[in-house]
N, C-alpha and C. Protein backbone atom coordinates (compact mmCIF):
# COMPACT_ATOMS: atom_id res chain seq x y z
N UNK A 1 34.66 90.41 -100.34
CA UNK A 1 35.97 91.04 -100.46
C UNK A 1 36.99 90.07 -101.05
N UNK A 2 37.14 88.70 -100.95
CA UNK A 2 38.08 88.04 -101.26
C UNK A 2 37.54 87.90 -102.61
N UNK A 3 36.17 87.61 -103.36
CA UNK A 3 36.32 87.33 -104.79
C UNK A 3 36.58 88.78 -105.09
N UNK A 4 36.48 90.06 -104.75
CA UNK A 4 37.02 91.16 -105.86
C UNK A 4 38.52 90.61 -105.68
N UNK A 5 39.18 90.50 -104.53
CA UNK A 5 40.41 90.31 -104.86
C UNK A 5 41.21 89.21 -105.60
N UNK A 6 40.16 88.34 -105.62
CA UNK A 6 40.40 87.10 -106.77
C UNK A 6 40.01 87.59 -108.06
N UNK A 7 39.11 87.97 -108.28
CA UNK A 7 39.10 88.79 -109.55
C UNK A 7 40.08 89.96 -109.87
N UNK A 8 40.82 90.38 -109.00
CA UNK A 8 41.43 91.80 -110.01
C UNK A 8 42.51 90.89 -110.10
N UNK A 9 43.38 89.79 -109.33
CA UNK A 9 44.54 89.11 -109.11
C UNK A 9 44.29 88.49 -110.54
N UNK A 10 43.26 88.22 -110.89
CA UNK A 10 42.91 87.15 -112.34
C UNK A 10 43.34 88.41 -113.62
N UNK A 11 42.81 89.38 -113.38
CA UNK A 11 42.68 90.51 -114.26
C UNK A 11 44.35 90.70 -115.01
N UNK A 12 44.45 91.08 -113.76
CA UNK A 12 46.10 91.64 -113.56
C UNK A 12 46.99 90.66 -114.63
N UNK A 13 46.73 88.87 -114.13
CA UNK A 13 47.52 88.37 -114.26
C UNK A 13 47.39 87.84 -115.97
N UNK A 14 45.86 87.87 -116.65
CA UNK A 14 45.79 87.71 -117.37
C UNK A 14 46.21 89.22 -118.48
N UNK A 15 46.26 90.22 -117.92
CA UNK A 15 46.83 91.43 -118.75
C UNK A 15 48.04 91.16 -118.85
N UNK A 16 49.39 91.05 -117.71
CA UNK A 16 50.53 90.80 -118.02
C UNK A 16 51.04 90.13 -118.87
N UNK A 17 49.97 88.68 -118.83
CA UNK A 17 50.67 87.43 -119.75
C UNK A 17 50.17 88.20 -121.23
N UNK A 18 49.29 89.07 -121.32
CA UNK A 18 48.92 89.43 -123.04
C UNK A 18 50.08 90.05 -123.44
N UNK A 19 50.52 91.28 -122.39
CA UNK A 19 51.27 92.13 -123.03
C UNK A 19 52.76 91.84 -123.03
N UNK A 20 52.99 90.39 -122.11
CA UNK A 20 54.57 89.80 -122.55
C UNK A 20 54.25 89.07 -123.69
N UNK A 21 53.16 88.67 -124.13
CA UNK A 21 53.26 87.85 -125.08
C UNK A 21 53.61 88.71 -126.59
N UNK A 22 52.53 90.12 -127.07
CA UNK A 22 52.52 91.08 -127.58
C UNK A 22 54.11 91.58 -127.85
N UNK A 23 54.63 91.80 -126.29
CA UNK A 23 56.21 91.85 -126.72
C UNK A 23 56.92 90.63 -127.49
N UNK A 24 56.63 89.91 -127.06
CA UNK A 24 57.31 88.68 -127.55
C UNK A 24 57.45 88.27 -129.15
N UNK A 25 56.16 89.01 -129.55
CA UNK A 25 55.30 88.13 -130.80
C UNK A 25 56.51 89.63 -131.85
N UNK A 26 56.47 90.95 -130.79
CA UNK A 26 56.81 92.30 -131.38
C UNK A 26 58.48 91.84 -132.23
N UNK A 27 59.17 90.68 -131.34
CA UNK A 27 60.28 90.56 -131.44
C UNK A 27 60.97 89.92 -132.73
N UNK A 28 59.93 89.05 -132.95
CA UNK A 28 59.63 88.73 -134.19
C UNK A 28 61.09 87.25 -134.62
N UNK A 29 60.64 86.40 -133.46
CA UNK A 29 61.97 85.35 -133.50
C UNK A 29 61.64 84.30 -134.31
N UNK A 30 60.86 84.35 -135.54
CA UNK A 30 60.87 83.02 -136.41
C UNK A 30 61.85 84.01 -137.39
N UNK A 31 62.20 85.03 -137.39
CA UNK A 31 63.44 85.65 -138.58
C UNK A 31 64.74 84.88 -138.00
N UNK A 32 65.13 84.40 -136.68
CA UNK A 32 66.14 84.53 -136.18
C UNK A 32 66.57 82.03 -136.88
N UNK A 33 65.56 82.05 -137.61
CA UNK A 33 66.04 80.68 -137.87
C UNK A 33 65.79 80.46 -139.42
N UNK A 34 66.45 79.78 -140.22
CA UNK A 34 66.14 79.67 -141.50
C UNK A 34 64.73 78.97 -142.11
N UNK A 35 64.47 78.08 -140.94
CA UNK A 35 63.13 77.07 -140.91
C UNK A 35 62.95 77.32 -139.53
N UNK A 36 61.66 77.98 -139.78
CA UNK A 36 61.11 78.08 -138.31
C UNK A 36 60.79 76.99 -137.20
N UNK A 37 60.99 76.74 -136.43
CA UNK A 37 60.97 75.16 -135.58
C UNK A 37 59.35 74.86 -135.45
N UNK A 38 59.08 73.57 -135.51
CA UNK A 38 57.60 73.38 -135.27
C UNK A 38 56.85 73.86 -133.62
N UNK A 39 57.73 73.79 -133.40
CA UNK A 39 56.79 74.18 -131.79
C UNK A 39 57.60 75.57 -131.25
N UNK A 40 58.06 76.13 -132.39
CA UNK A 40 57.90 77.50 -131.69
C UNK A 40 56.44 78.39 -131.27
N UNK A 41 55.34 78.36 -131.77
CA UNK A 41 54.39 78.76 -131.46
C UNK A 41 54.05 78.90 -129.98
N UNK A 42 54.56 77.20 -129.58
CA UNK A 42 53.83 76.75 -128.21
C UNK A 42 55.16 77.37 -127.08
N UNK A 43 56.17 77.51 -127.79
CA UNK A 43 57.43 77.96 -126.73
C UNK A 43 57.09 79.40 -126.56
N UNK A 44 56.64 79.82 -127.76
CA UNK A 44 56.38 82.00 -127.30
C UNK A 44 54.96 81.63 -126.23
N UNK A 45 54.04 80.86 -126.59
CA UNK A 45 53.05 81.04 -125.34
C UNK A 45 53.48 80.56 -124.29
N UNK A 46 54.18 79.68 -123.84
CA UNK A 46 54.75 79.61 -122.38
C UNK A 46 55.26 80.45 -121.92
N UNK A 47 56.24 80.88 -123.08
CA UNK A 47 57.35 81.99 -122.17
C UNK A 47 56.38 82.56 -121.91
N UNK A 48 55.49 83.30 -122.62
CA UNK A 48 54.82 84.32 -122.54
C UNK A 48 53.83 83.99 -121.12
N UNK A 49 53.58 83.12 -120.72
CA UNK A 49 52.49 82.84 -119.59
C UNK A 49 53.96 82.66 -118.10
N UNK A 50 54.91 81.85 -118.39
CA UNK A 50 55.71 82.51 -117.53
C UNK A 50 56.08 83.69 -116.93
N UNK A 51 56.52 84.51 -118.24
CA UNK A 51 56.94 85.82 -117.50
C UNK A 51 55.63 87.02 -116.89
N UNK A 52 54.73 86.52 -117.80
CA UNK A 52 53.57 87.37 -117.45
C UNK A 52 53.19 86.93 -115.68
N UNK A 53 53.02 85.64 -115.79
CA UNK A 53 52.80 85.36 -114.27
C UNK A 53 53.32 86.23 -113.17
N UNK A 54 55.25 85.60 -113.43
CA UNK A 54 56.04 86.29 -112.52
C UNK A 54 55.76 87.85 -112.29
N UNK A 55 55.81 88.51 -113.64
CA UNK A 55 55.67 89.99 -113.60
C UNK A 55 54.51 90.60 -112.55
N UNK A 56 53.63 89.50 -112.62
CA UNK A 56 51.80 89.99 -111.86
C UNK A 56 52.26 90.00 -110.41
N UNK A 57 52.84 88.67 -110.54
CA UNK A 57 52.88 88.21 -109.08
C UNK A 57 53.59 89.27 -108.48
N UNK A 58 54.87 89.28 -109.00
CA UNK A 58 55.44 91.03 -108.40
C UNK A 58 54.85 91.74 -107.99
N UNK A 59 53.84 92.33 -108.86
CA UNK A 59 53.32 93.81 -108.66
C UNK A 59 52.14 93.77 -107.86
N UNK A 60 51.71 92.63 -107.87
CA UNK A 60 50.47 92.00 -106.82
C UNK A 60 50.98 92.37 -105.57
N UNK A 61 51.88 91.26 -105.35
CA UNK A 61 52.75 91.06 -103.63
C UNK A 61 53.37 92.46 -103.71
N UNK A 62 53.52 93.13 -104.43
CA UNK A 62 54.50 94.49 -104.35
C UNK A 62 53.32 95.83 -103.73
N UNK A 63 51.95 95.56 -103.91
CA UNK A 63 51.16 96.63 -104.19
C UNK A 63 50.31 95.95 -102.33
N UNK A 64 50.39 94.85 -102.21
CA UNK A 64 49.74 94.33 -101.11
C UNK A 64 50.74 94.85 -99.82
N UNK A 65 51.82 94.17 -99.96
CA UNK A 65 52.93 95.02 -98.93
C UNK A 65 52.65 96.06 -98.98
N UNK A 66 52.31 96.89 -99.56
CA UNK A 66 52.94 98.60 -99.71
C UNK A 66 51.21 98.78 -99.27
N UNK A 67 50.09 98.51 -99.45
CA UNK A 67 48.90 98.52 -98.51
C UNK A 67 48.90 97.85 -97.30
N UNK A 68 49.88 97.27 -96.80
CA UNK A 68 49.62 96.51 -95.59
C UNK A 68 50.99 97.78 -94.72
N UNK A 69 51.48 97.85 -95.10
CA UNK A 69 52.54 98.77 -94.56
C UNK A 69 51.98 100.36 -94.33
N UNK A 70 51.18 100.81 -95.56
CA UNK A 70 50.70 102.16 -95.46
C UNK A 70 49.12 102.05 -94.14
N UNK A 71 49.01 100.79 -94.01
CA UNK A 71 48.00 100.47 -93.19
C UNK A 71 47.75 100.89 -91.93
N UNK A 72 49.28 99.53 -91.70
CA UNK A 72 49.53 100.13 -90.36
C UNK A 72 50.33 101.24 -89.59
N UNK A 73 49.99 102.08 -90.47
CA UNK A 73 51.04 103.50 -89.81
C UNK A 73 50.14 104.61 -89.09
């Protein structure tokens, strides 16, 4: 039981970080400089592994409460 739940927690968290990144990439911020900076590449994948994290972690801890609560009723 704990590796499915280590595995879907992996799942989850690696889908979020794709599809903030996908947004990110959608936004299209090397227009927003005349010379694109050299390490912008590596700044959209952080952000992108940041917010994706946070976002998982939310909906993780958000979906575990809300089974631990519907649990015990």
């Amino acid at each position: 039981m704990v590796y499915l739940k280590t595995l879907i927690t992996l799942i989850v968290q690696i889908g979020f970080i794709l599809v903030t990144f996908r947004a990110i990439k959608s936004i299209q911020i090397e227009r927003f400089f005349r010379q694109s900076p050299e390490g912008l590449p590596l700044l959209i994948v952080l952000v992108s592994i940041a917010v994706g994290y946070a976002c998982a972690s939310f909906f993780t801890n958000f979906f575990t409460t809300l089974s631990t609560i519907l649990g015990s009723m």
